[in-house]
C-alpha atoms as a PDB file:
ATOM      1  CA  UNK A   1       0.000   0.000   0.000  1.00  0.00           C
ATOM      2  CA  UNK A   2       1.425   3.345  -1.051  1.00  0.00           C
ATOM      3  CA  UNK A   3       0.443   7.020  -0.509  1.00  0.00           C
ATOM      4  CA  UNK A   4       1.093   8.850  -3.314  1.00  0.00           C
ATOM      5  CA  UNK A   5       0.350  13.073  -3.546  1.00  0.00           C
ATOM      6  CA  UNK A   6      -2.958  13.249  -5.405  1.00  0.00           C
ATOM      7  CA  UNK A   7      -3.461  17.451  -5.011  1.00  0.00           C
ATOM      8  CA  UNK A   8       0.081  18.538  -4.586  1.00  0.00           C
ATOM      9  CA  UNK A   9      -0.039  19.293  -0.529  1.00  0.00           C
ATOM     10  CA  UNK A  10       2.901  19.181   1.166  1.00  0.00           C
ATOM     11  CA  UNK A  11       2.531  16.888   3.818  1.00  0.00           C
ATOM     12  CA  UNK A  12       3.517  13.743   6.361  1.00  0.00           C
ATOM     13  CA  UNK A  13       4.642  11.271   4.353  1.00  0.00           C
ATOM     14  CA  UNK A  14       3.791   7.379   4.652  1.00  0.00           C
ATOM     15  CA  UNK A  15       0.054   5.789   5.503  1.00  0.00           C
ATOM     16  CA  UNK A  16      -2.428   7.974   6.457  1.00  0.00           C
ATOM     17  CA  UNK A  17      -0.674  11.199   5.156  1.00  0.00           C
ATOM     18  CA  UNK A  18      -3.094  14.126   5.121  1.00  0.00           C
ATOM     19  CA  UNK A  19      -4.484  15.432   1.657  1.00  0.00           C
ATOM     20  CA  UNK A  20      -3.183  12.084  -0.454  1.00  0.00           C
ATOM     21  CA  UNK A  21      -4.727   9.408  -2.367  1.00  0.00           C
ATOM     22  CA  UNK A  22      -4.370   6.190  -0.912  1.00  0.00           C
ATOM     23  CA  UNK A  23      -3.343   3.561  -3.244  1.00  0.00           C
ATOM     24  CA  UNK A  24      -2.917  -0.260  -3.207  1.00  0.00           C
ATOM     25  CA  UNK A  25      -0.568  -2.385  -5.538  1.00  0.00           C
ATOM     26  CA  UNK A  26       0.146  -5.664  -6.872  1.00  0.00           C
ATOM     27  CA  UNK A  27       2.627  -7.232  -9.042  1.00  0.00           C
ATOM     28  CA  UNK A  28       2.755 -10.733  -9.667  1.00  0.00           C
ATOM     29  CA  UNK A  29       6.478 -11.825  -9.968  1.00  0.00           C
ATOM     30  CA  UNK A  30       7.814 -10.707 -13.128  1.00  0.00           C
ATOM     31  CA  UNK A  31       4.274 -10.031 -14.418  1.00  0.00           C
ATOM     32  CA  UNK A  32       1.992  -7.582 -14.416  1.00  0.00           C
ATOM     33  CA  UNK A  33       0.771  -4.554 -11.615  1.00  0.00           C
ATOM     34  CA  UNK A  34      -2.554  -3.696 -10.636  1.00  0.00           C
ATOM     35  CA  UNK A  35      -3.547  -0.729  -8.968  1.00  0.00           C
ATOM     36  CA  UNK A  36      -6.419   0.457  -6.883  1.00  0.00           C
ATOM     37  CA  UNK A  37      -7.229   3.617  -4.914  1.00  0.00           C
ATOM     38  CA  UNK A  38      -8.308   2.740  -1.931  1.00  0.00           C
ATOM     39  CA  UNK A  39     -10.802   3.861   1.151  1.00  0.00           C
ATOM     40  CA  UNK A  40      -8.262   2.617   3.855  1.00  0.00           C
ATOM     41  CA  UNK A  41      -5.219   0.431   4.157  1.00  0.00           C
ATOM     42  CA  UNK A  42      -7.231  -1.845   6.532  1.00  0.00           C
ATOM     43  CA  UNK A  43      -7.749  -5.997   6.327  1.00  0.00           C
ATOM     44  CA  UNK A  44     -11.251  -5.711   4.939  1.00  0.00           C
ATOM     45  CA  UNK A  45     -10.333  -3.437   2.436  1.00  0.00           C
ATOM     46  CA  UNK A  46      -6.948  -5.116   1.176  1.00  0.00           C
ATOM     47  CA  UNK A  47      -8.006  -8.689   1.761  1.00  0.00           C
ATOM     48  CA  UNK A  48     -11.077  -8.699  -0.867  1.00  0.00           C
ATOM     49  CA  UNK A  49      -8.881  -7.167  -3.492  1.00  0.00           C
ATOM     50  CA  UNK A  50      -6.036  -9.716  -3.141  1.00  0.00           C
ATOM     51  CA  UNK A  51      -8.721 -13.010  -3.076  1.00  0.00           C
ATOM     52  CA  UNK A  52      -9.762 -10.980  -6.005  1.00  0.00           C
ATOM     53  CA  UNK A  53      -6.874 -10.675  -7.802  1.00  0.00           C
ATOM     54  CA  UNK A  54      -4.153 -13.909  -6.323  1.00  0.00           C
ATOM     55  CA  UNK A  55      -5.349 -17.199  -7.269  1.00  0.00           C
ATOM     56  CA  UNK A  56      -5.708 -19.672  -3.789  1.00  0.00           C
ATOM     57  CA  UNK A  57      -2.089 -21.257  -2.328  1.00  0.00           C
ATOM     58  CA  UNK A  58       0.000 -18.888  -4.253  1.00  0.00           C
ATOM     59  CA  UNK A  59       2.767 -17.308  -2.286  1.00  0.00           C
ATOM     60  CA  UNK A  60       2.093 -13.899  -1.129  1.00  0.00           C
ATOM     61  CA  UNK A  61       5.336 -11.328  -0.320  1.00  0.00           C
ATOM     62  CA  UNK A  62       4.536  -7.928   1.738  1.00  0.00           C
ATOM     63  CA  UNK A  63       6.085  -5.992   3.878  1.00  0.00           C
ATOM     64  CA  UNK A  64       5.151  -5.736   7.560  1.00  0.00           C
ATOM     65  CA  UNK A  65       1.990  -3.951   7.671  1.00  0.00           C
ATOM     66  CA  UNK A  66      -0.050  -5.090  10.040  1.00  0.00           C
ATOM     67  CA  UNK A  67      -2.879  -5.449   7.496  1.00  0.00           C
ATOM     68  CA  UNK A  68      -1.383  -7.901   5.746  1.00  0.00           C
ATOM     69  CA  UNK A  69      -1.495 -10.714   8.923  1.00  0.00           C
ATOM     70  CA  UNK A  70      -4.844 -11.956   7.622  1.00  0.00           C
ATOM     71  CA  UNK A  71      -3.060 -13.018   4.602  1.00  0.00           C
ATOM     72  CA  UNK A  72      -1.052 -16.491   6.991  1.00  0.00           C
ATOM     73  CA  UNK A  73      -5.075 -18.144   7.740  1.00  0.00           C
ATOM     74  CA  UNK A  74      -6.518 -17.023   3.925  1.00  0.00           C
ATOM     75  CA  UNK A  75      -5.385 -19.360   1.751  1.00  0.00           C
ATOM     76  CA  UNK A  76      -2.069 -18.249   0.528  1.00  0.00           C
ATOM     77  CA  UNK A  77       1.266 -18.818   1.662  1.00  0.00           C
ATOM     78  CA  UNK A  78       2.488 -15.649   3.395  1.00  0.00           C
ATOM     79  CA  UNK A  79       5.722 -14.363   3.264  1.00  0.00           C
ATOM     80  CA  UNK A  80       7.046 -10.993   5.133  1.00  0.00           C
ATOM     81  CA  UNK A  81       9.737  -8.505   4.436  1.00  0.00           C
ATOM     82  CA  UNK A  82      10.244  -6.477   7.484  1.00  0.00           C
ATOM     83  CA  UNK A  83      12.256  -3.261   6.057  1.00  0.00           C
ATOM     84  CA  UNK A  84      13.403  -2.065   9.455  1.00  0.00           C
ATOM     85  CA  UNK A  85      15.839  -5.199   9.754  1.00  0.00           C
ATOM     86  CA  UNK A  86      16.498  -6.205   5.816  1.00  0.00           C
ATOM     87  CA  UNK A  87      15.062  -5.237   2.325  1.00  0.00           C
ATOM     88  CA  UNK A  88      15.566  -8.833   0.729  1.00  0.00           C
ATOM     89  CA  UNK A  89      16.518 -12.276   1.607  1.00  0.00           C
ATOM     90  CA  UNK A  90      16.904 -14.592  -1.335  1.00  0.00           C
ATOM     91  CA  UNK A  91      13.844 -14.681  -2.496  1.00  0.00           C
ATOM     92  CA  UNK A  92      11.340 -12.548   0.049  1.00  0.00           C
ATOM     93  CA  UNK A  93      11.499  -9.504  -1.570  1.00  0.00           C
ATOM     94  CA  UNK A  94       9.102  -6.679  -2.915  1.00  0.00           C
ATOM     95  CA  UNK A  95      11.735  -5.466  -5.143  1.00  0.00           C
ATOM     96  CA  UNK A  96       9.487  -5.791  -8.175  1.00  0.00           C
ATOM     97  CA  UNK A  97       6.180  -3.619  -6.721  1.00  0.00           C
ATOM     98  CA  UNK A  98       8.865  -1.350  -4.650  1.00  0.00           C
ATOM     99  CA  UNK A  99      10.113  -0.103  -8.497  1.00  0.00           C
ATOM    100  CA  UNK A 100       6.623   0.375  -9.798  1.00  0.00           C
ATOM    101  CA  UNK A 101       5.911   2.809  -7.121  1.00  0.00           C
ATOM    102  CA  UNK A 102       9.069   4.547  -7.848  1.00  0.00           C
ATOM    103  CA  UNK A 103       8.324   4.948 -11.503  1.00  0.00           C
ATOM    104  CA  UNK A 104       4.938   5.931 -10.957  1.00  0.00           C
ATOM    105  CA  UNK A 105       5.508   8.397  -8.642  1.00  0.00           C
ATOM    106  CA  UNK A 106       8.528   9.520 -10.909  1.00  0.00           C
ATOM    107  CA  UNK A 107       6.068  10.476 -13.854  1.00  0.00           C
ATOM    108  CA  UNK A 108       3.464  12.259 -12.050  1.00  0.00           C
ATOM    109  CA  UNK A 109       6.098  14.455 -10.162  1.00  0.00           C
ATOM    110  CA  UNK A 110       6.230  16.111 -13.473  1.00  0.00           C
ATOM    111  CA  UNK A 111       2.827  17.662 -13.308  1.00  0.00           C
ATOM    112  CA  UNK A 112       3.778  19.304  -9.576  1.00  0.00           C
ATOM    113  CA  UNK A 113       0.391  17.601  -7.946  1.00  0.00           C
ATOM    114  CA  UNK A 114      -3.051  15.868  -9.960  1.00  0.00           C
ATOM    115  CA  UNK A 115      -6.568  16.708  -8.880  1.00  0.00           C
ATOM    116  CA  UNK A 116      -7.697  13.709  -7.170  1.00  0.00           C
ATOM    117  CA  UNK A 117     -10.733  13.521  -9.901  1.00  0.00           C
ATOM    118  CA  UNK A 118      -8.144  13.027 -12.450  1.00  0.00           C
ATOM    119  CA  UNK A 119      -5.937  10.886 -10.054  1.00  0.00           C
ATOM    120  CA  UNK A 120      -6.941   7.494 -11.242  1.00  0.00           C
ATOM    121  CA  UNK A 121      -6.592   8.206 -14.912  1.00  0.00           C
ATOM    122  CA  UNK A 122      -2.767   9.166 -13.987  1.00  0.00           C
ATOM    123  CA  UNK A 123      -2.359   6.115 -12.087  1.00  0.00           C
ATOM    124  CA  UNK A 124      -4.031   3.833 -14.419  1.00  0.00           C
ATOM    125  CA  UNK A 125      -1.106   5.293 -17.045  1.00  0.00           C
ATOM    126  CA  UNK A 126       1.015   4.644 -15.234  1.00  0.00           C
ATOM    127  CA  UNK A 127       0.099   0.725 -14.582  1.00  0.00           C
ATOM    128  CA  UNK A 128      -0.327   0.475 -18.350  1.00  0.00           C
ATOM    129  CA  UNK A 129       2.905   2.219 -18.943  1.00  0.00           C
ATOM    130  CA  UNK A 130       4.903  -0.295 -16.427  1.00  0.00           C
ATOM    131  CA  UNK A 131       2.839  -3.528 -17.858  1.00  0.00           C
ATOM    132  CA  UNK A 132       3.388  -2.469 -21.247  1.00  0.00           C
ATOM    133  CA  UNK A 133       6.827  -3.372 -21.888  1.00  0.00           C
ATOM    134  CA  UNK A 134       9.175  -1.173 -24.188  1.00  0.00           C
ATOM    135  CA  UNK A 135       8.079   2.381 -25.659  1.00  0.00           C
ATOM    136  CA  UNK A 136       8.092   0.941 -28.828  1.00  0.00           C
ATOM    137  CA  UNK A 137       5.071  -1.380 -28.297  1.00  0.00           C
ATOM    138  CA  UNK A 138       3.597   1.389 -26.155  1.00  0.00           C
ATOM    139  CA  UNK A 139       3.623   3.705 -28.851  1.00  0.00           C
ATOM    140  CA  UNK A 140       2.277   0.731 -31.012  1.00  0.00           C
ATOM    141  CA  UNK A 141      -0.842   0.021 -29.430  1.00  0.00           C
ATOM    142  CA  UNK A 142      -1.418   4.272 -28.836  1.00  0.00           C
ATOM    143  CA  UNK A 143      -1.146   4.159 -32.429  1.00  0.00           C
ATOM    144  CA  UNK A 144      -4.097   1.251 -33.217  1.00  0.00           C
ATOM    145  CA  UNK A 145      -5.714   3.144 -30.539  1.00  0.00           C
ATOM    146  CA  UNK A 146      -5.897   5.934 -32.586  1.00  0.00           C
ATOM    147  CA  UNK A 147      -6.625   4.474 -36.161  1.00  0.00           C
ATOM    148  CA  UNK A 148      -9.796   2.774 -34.102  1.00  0.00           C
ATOM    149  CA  UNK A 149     -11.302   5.989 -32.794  1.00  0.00           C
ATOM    150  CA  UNK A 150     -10.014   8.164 -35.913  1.00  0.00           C
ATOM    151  CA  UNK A 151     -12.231   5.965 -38.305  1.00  0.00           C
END
């Protein structure tokens, strides 16, 4: 779960900072990310997008968050990655997701703070951006895009 500066403000950084879209991401291990903004960064919000989106006994990395504990009696095999001691260890890592955030919030620094009513569309770029390979296919499928609504 990520915080990420939806109107610009200045603020506390981290969960629950003030004036910022709260956003929740997965990336299944060298695959795709999904995104969604989200209400809260409780259980019962995080939980029914994960059953939603993990298929049953996969293996599961987070970090520490509390939120995440429901995750070791839900079906999946839970693995943590608490950041205050170590970042990776072999495997248990969130290396991949970690680097989508980056890039994401990377891009929309550019526009020096989004409206949150155009928030999601910004977001949702950026998730297509990251799953979409190399510019060259991006720019590709922009380009069919186009020819479709041109005609």
């Amino acid at each position: 779960m990520r915080v990420i500066s939806g109107g610009g403000r200045k603020g506390r950084r981290g969960r629950g900072a003030a004036g910022k879209v709260a956003v929740f991401g997965l990336l299944k291990r060298g695959g795709r990310v999904y995104t969604a903004i989200i209400p809260n960064a409780k259980t019962e919000t995080l939980l029914p997008i994960i059953q939603d989106k993990v298929e049953p006994d996969s293996i599961v990395y987070t970090d520490a968050f509390g939120a995440y504990n429901a995750l070791d009696i839900s079906g999946f095999h839970h693995r943590r990655i608490n950041h205050s001691q170590l970042f990776a260890d072999n495997r248990t890592h969130i290396n991949g997701i970690e680097n989508f955030w980056n890039q994401a919030k990377r891009h929309m620094r550019k526009y020096n703070g989004i409206k949150p009513d155009n928030f999601y569309w910004f977001l949702k770029e950026c998730e297509w951006r990251f799953n979409g390979g190399n510019h060259a296919d991006l720019l590709k499928q922009l380009k069919s895009w186009y020819k479709q609504v041109k005609h």
